[in-house]
PDB file of N, CA and C in Angstrom:
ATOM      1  N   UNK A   1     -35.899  85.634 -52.038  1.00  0.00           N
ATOM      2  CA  UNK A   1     -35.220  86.773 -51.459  1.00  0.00           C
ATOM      3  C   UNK A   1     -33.783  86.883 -51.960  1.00  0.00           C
ATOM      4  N   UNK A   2     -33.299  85.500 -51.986  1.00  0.00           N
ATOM      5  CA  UNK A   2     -31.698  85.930 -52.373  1.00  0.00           C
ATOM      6  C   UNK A   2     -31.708  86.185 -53.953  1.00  0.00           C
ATOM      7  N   UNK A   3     -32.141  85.712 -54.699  1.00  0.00           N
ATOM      8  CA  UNK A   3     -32.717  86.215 -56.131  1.00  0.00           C
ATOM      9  C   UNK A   3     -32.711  87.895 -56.252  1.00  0.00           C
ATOM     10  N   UNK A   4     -33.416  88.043 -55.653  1.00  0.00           N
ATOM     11  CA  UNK A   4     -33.557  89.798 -55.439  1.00  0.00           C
ATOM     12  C   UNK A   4     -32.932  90.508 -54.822  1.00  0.00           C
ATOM     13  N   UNK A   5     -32.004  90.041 -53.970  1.00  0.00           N
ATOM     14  CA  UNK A   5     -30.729  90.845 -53.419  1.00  0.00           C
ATOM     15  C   UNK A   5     -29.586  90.676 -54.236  1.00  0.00           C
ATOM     16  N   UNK A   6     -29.587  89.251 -55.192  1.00  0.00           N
ATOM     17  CA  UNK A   6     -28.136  89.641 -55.842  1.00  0.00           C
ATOM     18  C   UNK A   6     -28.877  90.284 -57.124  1.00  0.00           C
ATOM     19  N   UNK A   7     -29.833  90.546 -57.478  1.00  0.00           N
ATOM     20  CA  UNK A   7     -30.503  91.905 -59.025  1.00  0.00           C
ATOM     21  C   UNK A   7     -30.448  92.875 -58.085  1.00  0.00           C
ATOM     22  N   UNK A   8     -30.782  93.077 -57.110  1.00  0.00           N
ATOM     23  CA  UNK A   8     -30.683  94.214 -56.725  1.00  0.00           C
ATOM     24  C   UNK A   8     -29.092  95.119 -56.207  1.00  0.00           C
ATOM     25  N   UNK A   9     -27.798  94.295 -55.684  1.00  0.00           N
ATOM     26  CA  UNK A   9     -26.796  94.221 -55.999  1.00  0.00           C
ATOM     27  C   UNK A   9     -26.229  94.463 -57.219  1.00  0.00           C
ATOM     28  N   UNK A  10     -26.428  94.143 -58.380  1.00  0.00           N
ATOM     29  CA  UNK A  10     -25.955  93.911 -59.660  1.00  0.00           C
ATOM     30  C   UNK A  10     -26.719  95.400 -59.696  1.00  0.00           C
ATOM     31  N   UNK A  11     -27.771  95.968 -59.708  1.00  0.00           N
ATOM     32  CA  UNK A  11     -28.378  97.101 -60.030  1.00  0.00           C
ATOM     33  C   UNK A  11     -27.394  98.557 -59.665  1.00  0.00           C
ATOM     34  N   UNK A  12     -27.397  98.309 -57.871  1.00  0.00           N
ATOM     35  CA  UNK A  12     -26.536  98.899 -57.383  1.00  0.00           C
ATOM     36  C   UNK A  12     -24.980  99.137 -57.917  1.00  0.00           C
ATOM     37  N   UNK A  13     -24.422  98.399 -58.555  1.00  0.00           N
ATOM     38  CA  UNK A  13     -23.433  98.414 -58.895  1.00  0.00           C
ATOM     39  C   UNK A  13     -23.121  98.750 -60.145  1.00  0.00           C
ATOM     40  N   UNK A  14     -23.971  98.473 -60.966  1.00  0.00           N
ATOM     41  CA  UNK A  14     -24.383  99.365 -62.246  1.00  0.00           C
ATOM     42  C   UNK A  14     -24.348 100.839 -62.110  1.00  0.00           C
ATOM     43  N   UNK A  15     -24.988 101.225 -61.396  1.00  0.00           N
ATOM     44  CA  UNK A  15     -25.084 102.986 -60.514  1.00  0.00           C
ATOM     45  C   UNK A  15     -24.256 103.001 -60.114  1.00  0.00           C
ATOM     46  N   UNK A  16     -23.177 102.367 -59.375  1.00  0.00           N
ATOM     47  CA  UNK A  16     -21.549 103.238 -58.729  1.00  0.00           C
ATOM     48  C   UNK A  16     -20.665 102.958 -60.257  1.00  0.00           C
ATOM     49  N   UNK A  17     -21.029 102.181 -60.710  1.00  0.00           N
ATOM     50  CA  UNK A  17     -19.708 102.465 -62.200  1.00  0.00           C
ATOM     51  C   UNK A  17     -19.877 103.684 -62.685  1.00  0.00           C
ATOM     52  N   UNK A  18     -21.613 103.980 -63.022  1.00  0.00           N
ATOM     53  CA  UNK A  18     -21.994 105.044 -64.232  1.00  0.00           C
ATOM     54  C   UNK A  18     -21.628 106.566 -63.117  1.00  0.00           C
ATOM     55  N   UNK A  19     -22.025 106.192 -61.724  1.00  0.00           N
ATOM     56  CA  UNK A  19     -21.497 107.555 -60.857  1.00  0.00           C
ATOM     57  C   UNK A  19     -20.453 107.934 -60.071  1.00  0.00           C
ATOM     58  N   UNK A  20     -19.424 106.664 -60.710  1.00  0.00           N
ATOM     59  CA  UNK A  20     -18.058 106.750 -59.989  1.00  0.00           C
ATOM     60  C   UNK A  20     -17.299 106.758 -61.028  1.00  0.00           C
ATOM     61  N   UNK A  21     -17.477 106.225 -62.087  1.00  0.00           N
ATOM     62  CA  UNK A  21     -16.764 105.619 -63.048  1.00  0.00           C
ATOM     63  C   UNK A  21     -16.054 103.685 -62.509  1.00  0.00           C
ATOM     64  N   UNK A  22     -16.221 103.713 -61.565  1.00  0.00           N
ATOM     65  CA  UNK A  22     -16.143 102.374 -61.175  1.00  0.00           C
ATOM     66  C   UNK A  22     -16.927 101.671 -60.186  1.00  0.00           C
ATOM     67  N   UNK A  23     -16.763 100.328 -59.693  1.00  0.00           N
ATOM     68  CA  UNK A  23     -17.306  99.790 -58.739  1.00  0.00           C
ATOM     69  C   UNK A  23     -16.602  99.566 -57.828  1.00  0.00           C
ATOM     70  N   UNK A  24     -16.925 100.379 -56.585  1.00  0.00           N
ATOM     71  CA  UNK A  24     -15.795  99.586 -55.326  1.00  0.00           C
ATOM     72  C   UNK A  24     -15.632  98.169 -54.959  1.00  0.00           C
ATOM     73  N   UNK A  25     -14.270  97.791 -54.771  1.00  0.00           N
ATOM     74  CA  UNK A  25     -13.639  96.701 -54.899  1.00  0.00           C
ATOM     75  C   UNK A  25     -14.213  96.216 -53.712  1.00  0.00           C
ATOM     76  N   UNK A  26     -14.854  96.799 -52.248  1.00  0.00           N
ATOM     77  CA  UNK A  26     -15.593  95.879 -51.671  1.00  0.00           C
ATOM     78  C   UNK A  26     -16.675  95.393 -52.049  1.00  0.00           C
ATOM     79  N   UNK A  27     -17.197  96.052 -52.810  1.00  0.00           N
ATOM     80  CA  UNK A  27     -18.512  95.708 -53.444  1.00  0.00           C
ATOM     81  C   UNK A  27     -18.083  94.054 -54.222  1.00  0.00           C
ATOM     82  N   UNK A  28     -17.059  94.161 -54.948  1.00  0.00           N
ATOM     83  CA  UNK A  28     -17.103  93.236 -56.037  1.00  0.00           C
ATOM     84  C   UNK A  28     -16.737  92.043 -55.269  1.00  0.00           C
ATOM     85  N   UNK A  29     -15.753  91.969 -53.836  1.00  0.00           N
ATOM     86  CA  UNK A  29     -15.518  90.759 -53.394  1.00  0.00           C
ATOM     87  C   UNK A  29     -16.724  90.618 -52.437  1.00  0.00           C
ATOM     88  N   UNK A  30     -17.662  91.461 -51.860  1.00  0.00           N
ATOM     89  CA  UNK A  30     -18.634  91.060 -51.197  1.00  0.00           C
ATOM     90  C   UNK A  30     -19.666  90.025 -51.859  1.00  0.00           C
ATOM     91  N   UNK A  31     -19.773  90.443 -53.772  1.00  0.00           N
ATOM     92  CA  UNK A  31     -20.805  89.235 -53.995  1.00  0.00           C
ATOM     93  C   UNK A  31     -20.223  88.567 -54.968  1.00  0.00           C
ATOM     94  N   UNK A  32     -18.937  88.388 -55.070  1.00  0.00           N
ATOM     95  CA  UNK A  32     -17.820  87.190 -55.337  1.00  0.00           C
ATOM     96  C   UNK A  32     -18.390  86.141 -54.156  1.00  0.00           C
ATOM     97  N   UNK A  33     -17.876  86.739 -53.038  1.00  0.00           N
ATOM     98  CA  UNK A  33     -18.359  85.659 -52.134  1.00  0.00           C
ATOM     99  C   UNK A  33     -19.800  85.433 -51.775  1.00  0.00           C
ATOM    100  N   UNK A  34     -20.792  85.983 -52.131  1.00  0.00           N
ATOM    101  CA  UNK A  34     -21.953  85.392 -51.892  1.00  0.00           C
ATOM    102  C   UNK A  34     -22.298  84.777 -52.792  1.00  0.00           C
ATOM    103  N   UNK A  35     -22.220  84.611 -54.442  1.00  0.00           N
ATOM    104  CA  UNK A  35     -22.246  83.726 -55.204  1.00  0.00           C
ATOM    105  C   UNK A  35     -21.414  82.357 -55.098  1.00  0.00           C
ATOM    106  N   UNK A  36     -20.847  82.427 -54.522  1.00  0.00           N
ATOM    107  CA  UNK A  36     -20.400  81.368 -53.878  1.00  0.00           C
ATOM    108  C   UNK A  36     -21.202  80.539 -52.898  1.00  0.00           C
ATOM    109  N   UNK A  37     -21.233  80.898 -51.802  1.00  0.00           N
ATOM    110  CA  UNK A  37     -22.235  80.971 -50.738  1.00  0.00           C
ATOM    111  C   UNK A  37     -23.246  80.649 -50.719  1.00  0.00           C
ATOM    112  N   UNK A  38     -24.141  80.741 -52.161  1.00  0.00           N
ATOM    113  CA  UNK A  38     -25.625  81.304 -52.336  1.00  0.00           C
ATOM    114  C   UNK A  38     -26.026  79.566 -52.954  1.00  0.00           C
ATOM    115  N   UNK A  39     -25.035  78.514 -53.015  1.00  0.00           N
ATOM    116  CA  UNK A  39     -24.839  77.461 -53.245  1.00  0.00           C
ATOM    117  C   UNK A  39     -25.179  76.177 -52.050  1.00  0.00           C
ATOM    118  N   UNK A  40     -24.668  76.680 -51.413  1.00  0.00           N
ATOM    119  CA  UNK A  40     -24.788  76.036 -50.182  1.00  0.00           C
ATOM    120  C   UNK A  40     -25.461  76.034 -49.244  1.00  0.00           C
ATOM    121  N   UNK A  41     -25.883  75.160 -48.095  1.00  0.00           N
ATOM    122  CA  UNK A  41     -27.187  74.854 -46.968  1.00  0.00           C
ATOM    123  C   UNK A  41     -27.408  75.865 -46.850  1.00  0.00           C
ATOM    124  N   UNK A  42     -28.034  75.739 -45.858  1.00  0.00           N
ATOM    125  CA  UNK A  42     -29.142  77.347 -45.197  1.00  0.00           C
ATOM    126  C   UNK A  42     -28.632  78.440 -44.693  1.00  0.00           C
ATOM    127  N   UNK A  43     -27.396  78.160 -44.034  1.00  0.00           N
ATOM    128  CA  UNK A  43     -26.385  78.728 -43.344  1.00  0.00           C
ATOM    129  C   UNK A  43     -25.652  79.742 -44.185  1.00  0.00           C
ATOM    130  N   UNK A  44     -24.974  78.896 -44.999  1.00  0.00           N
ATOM    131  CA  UNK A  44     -24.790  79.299 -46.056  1.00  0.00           C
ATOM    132  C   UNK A  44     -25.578  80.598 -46.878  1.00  0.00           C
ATOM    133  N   UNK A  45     -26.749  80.236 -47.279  1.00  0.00           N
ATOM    134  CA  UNK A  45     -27.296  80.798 -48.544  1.00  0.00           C
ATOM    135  C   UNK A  45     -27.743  82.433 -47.143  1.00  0.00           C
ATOM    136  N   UNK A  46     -27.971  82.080 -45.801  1.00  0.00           N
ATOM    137  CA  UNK A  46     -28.395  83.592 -45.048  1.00  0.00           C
ATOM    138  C   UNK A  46     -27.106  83.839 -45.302  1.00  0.00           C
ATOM    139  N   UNK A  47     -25.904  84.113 -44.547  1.00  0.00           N
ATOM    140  CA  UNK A  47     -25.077  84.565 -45.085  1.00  0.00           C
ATOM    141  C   UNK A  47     -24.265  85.333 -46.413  1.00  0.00           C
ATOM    142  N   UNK A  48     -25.105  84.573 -48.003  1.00  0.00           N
ATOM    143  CA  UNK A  48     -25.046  85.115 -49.135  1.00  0.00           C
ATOM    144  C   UNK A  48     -25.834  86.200 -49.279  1.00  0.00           C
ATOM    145  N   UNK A  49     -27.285  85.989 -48.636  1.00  0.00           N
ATOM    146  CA  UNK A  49     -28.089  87.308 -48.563  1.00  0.00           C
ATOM    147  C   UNK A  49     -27.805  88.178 -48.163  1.00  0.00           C
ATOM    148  N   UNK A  50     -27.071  88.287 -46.621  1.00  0.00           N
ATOM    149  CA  UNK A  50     -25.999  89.604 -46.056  1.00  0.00           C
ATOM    150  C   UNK A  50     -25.423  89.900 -47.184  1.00  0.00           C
ATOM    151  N   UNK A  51     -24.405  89.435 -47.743  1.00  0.00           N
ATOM    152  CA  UNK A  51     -23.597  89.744 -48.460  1.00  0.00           C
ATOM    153  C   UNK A  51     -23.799  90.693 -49.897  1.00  0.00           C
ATOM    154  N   UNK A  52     -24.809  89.698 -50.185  1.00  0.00           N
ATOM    155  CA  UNK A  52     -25.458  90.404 -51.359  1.00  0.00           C
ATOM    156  C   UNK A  52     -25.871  91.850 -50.824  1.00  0.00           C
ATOM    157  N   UNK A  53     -26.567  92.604 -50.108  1.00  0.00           N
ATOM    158  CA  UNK A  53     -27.122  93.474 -49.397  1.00  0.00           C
ATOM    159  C   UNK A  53     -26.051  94.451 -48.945  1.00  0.00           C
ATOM    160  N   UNK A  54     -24.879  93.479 -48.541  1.00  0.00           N
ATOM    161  CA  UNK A  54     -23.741  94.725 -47.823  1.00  0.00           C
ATOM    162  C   UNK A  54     -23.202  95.003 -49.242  1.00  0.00           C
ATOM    163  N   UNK A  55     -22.506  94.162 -50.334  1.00  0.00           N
ATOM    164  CA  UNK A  55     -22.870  94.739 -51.485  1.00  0.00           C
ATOM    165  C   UNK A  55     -23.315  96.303 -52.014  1.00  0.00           C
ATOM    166  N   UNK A  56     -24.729  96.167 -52.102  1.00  0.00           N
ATOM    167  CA  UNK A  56     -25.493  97.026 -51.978  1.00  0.00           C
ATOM    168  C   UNK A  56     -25.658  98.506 -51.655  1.00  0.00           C
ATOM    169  N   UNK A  57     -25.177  97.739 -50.298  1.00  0.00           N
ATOM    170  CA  UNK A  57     -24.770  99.422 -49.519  1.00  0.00           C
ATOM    171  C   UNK A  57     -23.422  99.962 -49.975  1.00  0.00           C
ATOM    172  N   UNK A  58     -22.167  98.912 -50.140  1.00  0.00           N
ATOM    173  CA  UNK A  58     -21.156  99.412 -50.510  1.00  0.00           C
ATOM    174  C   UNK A  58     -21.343 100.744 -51.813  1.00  0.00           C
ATOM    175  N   UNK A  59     -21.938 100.032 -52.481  1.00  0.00           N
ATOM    176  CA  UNK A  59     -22.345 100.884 -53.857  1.00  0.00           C
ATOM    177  C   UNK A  59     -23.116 102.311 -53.832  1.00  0.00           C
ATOM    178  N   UNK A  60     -23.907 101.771 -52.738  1.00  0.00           N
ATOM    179  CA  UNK A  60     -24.761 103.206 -52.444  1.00  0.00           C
ATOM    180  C   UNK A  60     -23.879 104.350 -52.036  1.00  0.00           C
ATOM    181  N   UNK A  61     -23.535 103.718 -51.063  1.00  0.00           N
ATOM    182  CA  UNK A  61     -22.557 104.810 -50.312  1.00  0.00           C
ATOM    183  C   UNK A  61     -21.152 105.692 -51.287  1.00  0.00           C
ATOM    184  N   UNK A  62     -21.023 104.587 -51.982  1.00  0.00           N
ATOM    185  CA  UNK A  62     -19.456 105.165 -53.348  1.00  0.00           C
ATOM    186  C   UNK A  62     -20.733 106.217 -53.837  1.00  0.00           C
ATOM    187  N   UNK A  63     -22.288 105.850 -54.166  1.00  0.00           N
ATOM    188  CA  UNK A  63     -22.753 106.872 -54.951  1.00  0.00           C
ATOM    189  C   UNK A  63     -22.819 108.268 -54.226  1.00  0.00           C
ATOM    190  N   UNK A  64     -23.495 107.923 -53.186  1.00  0.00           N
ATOM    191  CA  UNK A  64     -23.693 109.279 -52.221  1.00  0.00           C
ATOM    192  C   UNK A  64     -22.179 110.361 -52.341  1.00  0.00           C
ATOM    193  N   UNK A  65     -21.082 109.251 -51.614  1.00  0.00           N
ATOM    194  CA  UNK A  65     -19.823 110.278 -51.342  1.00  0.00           C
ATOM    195  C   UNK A  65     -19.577 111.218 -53.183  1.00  0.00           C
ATOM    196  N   UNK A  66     -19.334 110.011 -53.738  1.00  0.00           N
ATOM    197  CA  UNK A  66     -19.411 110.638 -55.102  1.00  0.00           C
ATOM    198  C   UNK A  66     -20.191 111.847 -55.556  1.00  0.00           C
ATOM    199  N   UNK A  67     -21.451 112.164 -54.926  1.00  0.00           N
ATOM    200  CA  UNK A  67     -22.395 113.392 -55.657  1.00  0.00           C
ATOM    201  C   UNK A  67     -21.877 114.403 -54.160  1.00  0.00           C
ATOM    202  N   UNK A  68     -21.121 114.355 -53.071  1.00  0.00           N
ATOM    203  CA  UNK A  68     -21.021 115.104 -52.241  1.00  0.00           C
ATOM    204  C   UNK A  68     -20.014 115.564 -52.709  1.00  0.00           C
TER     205      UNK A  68
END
């Protein structure tokens, strides 16, 4: 699962550069810190999965406002 939330993150964020011209800066410290995170016990690595995911949304959302 966390495998596929940080490709799927990295995906997302690919799409707010090409439809923003950039990536929001929450985006980039949200999975700064889950690569971090994504290292460590169990506790840890759920927490990286949020992260990775809020990520995610950060990006989505720069895309949405962006085409509005």
């Amino acid at each position: 699962m966390i495998n596929t939330a940080e490709r799927k993150a990295r995906e997302y964020a690919r799409s707010a550069r090409v439809g923003t011209g950039a990536i929001p800066v929450q985006n980039l410290r949200a999975y700064a810190r889950a690569r971090v995170l994504r290292e460590g016990d169990l506790t840890d690595k759920l927490a990286a999965l949020e992260l990775f995911w809020r990520a995610s949304e950060y990006s989505q959302i720069a895309v949405k406002m962006a085409r509005n």
